[in-house]
PDB file of N, CA and C in Angstrom:
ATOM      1  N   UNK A   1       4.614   2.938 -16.001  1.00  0.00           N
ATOM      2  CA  UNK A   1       4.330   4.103 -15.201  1.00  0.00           C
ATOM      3  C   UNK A   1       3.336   3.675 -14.119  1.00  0.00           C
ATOM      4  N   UNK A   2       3.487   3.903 -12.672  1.00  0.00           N
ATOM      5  CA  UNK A   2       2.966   3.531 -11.794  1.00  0.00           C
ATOM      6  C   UNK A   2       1.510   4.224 -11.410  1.00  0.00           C
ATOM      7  N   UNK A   3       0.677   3.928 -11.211  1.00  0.00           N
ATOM      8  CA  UNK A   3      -0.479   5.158 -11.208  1.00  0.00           C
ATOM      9  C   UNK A   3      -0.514   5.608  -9.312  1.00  0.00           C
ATOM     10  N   UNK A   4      -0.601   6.731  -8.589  1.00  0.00           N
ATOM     11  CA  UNK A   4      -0.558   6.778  -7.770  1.00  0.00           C
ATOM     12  C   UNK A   4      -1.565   7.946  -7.302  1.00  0.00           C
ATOM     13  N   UNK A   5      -2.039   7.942  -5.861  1.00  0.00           N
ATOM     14  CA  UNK A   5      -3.302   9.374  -5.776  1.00  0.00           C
ATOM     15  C   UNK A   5      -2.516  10.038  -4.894  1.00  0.00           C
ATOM     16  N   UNK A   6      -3.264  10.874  -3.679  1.00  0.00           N
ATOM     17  CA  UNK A   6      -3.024  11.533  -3.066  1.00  0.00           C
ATOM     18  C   UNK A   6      -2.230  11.002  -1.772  1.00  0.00           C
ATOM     19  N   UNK A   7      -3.160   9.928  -1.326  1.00  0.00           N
ATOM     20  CA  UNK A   7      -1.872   9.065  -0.252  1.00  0.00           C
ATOM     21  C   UNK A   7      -0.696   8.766  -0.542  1.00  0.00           C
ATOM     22  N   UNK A   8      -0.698   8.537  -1.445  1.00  0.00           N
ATOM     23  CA  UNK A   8       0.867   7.659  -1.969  1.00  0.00           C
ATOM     24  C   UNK A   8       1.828   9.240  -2.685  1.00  0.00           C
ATOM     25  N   UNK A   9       1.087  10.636  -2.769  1.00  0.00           N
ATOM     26  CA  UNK A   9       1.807  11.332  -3.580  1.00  0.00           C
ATOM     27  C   UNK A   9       3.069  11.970  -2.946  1.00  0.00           C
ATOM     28  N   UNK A  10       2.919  12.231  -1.535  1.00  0.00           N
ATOM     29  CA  UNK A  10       3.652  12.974  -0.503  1.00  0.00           C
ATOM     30  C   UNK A  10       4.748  11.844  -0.017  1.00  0.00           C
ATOM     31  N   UNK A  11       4.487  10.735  -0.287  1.00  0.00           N
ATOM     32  CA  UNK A  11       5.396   9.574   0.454  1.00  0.00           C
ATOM     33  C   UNK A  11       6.355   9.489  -0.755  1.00  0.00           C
ATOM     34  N   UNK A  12       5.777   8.987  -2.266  1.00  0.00           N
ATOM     35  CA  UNK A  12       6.981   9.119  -3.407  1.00  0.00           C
ATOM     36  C   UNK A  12       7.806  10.249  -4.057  1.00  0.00           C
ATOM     37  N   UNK A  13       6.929  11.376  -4.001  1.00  0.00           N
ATOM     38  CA  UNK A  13       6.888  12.562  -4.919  1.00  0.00           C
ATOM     39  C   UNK A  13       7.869  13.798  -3.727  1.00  0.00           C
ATOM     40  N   UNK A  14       6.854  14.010  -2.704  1.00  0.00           N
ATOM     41  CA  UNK A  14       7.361  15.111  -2.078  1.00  0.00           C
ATOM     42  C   UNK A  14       8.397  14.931  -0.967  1.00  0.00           C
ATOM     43  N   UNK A  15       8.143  13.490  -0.642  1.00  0.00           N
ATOM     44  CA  UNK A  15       9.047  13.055   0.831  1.00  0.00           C
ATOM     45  C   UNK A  15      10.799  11.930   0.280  1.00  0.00           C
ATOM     46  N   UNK A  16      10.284  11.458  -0.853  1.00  0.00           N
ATOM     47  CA  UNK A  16      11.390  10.907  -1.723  1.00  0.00           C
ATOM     48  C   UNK A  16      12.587  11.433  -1.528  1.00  0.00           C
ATOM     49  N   UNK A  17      12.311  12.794  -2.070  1.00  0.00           N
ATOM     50  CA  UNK A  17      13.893  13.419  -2.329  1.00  0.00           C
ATOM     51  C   UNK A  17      14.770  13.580  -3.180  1.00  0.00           C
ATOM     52  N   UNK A  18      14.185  12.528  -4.557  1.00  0.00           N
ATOM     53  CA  UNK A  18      14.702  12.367  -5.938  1.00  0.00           C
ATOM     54  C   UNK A  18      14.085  13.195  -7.147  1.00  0.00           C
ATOM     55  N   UNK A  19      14.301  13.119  -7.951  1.00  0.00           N
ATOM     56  CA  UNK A  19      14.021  13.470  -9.072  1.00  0.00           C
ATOM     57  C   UNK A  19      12.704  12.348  -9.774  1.00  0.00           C
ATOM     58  N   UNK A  20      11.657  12.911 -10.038  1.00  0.00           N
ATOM     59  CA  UNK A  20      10.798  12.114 -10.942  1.00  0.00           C
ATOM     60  C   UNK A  20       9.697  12.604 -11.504  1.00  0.00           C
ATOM     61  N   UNK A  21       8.927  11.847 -12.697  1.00  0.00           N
ATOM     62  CA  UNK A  21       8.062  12.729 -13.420  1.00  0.00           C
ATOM     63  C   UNK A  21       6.807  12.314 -13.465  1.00  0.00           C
ATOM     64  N   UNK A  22       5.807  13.255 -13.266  1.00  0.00           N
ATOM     65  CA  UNK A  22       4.520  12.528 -12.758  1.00  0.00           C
ATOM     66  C   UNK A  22       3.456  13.456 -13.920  1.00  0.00           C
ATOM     67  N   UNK A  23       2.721  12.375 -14.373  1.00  0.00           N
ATOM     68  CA  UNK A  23       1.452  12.746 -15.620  1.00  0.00           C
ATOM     69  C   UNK A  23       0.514  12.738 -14.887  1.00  0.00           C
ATOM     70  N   UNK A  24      -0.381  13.880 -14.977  1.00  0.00           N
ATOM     71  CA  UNK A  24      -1.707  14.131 -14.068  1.00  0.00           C
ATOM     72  C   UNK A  24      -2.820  14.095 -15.805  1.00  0.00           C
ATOM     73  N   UNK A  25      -3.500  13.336 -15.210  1.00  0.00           N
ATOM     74  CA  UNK A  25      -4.411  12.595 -16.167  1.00  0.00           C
ATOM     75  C   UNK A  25      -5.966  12.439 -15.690  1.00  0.00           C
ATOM     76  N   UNK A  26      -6.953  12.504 -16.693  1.00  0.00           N
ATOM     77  CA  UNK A  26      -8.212  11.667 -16.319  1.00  0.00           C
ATOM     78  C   UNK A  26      -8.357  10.820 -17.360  1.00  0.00           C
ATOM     79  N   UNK A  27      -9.129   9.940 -16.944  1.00  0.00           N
ATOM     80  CA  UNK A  27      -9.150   8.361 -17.902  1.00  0.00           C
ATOM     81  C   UNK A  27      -9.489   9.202 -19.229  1.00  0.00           C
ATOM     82  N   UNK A  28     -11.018   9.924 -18.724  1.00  0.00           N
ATOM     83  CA  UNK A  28     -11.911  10.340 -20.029  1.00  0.00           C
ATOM     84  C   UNK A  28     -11.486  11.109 -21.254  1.00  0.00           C
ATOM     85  N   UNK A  29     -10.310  11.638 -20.599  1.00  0.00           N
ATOM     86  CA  UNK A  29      -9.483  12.752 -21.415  1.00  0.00           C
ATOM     87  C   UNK A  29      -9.170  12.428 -22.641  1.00  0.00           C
ATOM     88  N   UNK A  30      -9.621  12.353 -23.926  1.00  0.00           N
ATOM     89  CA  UNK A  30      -9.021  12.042 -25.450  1.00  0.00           C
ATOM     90  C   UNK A  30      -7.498  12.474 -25.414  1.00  0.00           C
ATOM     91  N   UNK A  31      -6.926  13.836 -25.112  1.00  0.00           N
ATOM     92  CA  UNK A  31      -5.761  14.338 -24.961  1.00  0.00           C
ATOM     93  C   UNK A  31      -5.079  13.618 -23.929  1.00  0.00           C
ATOM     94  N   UNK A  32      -5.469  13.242 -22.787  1.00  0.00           N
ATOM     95  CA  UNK A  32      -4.325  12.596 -21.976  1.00  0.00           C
ATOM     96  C   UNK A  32      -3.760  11.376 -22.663  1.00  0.00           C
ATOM     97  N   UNK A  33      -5.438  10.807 -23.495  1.00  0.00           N
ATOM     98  CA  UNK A  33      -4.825   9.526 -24.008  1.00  0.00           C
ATOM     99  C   UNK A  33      -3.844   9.038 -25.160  1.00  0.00           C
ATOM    100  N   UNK A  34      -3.702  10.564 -25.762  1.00  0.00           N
ATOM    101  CA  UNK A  34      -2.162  10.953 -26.888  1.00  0.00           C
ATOM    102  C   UNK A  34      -1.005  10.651 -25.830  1.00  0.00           C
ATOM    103  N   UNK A  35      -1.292  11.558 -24.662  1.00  0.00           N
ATOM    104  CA  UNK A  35       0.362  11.821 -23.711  1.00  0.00           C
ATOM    105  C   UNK A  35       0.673  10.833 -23.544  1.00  0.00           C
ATOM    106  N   UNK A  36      -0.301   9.786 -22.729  1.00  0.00           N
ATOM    107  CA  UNK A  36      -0.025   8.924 -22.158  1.00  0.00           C
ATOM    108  C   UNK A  36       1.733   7.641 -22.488  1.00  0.00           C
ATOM    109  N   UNK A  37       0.713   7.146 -24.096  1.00  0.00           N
ATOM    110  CA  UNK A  37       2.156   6.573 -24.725  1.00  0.00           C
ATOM    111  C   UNK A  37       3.329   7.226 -24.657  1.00  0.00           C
ATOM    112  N   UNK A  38       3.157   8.675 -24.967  1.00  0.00           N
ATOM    113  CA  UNK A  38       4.569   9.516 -25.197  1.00  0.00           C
ATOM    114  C   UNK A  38       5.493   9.548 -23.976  1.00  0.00           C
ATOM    115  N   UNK A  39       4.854   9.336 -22.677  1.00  0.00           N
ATOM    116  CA  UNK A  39       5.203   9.530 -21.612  1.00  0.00           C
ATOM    117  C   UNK A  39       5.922   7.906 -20.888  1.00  0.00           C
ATOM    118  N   UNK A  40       5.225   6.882 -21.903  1.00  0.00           N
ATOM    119  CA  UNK A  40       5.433   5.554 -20.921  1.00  0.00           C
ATOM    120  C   UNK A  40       6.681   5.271 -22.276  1.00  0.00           C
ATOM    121  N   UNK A  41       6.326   6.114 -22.723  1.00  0.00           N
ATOM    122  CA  UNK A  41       7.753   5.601 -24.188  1.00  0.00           C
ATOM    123  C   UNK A  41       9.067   5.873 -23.459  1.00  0.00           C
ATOM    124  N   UNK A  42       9.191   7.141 -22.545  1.00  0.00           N
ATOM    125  CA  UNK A  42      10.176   8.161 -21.900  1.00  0.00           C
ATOM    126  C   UNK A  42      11.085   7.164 -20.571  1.00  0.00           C
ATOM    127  N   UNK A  43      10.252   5.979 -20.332  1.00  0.00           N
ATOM    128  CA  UNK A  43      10.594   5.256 -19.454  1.00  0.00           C
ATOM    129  C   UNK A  43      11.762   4.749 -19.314  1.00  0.00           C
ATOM    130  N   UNK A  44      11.608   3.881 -20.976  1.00  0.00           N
ATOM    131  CA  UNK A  44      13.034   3.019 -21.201  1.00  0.00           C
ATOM    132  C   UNK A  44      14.304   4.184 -21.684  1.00  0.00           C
ATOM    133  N   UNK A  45      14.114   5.551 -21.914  1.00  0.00           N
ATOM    134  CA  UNK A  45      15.239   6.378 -22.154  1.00  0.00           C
ATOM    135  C   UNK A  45      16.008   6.520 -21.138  1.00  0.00           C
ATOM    136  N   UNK A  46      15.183   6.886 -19.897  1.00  0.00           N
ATOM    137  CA  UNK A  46      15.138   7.672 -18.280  1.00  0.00           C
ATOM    138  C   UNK A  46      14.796   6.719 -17.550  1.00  0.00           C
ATOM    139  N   UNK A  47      15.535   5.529 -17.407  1.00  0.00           N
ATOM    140  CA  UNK A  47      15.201   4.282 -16.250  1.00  0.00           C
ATOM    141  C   UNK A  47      15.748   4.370 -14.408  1.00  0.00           C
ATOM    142  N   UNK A  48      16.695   6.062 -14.565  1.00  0.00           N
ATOM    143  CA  UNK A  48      16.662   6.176 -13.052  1.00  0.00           C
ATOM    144  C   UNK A  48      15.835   7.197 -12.861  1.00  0.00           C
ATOM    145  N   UNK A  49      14.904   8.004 -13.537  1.00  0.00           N
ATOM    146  CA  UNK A  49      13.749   8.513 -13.205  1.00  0.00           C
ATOM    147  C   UNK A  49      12.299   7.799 -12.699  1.00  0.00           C
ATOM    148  N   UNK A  50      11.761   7.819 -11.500  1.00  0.00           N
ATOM    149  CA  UNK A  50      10.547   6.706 -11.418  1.00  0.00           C
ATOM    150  C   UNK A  50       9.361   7.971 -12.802  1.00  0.00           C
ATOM    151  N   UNK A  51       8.595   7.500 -13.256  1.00  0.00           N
ATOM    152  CA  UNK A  51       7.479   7.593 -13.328  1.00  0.00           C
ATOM    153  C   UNK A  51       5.825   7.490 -12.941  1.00  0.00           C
ATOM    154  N   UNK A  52       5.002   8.555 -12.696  1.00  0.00           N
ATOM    155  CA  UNK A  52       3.850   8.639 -12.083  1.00  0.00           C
ATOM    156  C   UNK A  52       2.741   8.559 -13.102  1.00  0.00           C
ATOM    157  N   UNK A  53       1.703   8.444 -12.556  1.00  0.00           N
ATOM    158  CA  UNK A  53       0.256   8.897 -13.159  1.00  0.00           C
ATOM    159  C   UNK A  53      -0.856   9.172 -11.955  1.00  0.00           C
ATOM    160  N   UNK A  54      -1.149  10.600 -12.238  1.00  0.00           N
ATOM    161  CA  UNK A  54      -1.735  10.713 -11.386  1.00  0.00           C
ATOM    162  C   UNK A  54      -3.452  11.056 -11.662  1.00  0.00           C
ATOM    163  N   UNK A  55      -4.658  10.361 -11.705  1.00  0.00           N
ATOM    164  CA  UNK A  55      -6.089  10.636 -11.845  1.00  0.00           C
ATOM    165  C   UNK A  55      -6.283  11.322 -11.230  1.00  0.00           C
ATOM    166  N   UNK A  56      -6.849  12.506 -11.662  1.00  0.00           N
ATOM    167  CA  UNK A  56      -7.282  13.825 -11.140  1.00  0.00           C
ATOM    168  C   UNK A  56      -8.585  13.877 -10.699  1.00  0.00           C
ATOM    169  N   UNK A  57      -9.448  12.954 -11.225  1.00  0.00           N
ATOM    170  CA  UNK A  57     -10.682  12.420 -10.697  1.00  0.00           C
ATOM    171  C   UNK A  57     -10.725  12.048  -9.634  1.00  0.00           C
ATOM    172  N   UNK A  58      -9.646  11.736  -9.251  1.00  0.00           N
ATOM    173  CA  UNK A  58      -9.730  10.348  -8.123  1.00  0.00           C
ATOM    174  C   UNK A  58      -8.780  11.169  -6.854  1.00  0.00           C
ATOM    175  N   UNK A  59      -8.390  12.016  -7.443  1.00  0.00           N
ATOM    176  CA  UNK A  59      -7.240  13.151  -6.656  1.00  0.00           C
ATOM    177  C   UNK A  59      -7.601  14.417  -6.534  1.00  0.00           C
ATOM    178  N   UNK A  60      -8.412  14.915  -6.853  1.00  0.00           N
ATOM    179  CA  UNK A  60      -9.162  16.301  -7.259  1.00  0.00           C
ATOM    180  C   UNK A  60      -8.097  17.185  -6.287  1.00  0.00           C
ATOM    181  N   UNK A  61      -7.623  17.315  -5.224  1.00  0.00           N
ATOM    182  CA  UNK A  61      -7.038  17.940  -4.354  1.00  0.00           C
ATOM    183  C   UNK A  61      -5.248  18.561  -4.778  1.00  0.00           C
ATOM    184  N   UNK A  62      -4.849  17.105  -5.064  1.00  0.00           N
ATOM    185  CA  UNK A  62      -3.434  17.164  -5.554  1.00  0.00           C
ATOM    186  C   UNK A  62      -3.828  18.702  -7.061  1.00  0.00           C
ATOM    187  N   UNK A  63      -4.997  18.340  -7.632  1.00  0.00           N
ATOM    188  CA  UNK A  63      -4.975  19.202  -8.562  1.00  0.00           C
ATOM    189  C   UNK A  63      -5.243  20.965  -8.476  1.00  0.00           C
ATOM    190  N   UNK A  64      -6.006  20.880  -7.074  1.00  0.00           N
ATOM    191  CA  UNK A  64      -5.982  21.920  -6.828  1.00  0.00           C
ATOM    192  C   UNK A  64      -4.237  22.783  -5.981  1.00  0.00           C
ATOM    193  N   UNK A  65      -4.226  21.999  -5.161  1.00  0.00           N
ATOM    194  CA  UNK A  65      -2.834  22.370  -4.440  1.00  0.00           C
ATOM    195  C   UNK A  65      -1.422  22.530  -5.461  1.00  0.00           C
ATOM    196  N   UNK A  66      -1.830  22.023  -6.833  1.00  0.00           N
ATOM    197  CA  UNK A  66      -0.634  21.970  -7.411  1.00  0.00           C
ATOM    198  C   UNK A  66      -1.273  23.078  -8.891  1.00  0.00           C
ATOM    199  N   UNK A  67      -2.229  23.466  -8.448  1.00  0.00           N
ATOM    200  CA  UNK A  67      -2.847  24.680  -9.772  1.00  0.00           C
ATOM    201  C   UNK A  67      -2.530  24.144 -11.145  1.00  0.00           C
ATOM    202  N   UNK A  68      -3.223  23.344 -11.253  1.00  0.00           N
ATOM    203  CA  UNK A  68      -3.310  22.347 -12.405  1.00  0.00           C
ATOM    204  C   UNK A  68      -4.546  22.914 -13.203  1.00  0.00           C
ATOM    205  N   UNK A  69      -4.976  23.753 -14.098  1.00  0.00           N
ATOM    206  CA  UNK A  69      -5.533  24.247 -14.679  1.00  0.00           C
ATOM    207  C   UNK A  69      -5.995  23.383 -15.470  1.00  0.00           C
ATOM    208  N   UNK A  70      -5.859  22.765 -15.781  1.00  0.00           N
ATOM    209  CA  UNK A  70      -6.281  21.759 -16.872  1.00  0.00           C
ATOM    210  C   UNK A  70      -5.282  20.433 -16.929  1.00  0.00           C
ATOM    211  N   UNK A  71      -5.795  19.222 -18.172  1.00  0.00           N
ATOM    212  CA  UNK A  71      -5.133  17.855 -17.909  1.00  0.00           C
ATOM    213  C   UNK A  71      -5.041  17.951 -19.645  1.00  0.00           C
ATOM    214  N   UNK A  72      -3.831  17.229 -20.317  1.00  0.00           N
ATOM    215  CA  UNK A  72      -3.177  16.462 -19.217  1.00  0.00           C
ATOM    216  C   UNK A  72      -1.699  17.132 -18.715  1.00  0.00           C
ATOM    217  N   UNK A  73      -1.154  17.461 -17.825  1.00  0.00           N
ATOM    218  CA  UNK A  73      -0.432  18.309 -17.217  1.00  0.00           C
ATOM    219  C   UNK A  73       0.866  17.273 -16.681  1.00  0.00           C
ATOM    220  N   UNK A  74       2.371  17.314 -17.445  1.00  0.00           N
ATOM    221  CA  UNK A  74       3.101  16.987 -17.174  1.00  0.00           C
ATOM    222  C   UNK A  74       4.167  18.031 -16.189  1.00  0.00           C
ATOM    223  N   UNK A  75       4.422  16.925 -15.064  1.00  0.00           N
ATOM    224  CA  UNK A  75       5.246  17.602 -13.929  1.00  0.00           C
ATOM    225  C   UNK A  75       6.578  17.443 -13.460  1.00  0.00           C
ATOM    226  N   UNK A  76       7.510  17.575 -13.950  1.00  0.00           N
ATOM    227  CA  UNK A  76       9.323  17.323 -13.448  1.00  0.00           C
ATOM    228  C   UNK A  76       8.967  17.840 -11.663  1.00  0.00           C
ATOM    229  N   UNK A  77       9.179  16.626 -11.076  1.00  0.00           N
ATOM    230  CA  UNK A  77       9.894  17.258  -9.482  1.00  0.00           C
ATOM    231  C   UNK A  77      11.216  16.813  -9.347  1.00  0.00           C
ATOM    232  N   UNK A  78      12.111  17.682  -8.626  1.00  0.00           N
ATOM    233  CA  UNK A  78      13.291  17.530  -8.025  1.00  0.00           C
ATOM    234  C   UNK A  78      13.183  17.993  -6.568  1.00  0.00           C
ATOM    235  N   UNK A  79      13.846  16.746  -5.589  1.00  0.00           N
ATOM    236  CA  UNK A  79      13.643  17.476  -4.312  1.00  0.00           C
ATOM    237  C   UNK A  79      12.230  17.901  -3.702  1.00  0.00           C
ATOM    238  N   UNK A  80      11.179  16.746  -4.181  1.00  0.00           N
ATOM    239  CA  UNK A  80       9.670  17.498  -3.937  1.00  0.00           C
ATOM    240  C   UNK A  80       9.186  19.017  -4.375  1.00  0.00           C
ATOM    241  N   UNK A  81       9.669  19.399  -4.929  1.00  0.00           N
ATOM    242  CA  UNK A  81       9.379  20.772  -5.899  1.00  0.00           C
ATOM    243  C   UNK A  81       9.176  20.631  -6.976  1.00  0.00           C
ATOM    244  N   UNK A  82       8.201  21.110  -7.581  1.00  0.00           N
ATOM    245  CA  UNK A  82       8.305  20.929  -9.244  1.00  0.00           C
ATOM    246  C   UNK A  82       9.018  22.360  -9.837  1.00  0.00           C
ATOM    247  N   UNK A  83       9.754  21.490 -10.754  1.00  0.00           N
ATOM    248  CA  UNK A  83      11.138  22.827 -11.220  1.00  0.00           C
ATOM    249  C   UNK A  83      10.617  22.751 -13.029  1.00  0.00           C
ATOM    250  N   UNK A  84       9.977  21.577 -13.637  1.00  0.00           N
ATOM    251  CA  UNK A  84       9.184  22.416 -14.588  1.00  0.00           C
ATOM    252  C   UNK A  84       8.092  21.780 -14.832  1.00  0.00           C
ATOM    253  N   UNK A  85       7.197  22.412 -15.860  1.00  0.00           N
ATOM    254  CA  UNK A  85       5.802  21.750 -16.147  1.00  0.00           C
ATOM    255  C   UNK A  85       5.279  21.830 -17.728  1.00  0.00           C
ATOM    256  N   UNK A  86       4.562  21.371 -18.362  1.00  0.00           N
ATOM    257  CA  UNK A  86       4.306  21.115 -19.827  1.00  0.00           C
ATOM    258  C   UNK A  86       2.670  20.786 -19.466  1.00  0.00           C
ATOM    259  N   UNK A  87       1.924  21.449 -20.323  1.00  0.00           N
ATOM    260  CA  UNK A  87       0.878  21.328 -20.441  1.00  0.00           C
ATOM    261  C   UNK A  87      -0.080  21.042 -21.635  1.00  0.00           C
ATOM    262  N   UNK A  88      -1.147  20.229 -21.760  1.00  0.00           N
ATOM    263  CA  UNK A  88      -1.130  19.817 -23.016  1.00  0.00           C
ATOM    264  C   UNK A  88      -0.484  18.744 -23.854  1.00  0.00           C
ATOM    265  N   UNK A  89      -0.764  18.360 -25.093  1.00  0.00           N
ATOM    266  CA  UNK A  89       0.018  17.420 -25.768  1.00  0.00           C
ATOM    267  C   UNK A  89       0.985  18.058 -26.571  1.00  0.00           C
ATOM    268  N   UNK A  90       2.303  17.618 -26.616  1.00  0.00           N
ATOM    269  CA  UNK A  90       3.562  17.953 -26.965  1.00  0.00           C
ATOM    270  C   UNK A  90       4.449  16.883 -28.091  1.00  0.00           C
ATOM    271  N   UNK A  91       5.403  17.499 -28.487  1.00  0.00           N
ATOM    272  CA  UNK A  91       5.517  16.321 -29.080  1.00  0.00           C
ATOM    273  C   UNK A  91       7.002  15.652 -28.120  1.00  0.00           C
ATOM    274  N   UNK A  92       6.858  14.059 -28.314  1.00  0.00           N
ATOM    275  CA  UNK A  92       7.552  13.444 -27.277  1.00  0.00           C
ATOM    276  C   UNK A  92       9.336  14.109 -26.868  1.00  0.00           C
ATOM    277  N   UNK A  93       9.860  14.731 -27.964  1.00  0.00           N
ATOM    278  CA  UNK A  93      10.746  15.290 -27.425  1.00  0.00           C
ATOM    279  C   UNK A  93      10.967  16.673 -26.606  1.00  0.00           C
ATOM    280  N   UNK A  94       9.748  17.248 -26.901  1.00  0.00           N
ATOM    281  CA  UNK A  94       9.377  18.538 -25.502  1.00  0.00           C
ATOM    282  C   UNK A  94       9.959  17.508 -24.217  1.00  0.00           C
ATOM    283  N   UNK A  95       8.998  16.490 -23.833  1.00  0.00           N
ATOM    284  CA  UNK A  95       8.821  15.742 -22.603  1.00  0.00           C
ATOM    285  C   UNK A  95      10.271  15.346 -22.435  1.00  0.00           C
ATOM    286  N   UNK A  96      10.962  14.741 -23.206  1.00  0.00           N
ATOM    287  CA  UNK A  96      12.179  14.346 -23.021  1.00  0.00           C
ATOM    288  C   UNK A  96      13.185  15.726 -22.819  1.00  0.00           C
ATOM    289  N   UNK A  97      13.245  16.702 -23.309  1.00  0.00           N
ATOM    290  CA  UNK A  97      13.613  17.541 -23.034  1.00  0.00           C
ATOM    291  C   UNK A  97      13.902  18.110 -21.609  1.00  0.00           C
ATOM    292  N   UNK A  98      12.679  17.949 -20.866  1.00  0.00           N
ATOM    293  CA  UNK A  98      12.606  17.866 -19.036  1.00  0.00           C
ATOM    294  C   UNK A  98      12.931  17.627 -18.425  1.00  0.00           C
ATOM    295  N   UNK A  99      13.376  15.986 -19.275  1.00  0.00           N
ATOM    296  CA  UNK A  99      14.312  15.336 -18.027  1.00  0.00           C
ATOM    297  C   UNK A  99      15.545  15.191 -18.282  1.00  0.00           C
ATOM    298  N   UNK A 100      16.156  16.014 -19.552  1.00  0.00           N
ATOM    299  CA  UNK A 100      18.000  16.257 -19.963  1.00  0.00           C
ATOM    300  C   UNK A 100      18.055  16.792 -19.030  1.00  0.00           C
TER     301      UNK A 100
END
């Protein structure tokens, strides 16, 4: 999973045009650090989906513009839109579920 901030989010995410799934994370987070594996596990299922990570620390903005209430906050975009979202730790087939 590629880690990416705010420069790089509009060039892969919103200007792309594809389908892909991006984990909004902070390092410190005990809970992000459950998702995290569950999410880099999802990789080798979904290998024409790219995968993100996005530090919210380091992005504070993306988190506001995208009403991210809290971390760690998983995001399906299609077409630069996000069409769904999961919040919290889940268990890995919620996440996989997102991207059937």
């Amino acid at each position: 999973m590629k880690t990416i901030n705010s420069e790089f989010f509009d060039e892969v995410v919103e200007d792309d045009g594809q389908k892909c799934l991006v984990l909004f994370s902070r390092k410190t987070c005990p809970v992000c650090k459950k998702v995290h594996p569950k999410i880099e596990d999802l990789e080798d299922e979904f290998p024409d989906i790219p995968f993100y990570n996005v530090d919210v620390e380091a992005s504070p903005e993306l988190q506001a513009k995208l009403r991210l209430k809290g971390v760690p906050h998983v995001i399906l975009f299609d077409d630069g839109e996000p069409v769904k979202r999961l919040s919290g730790n889940h268990d890995e087939d919620e996440y996989a579920d997102m991207l059937a």
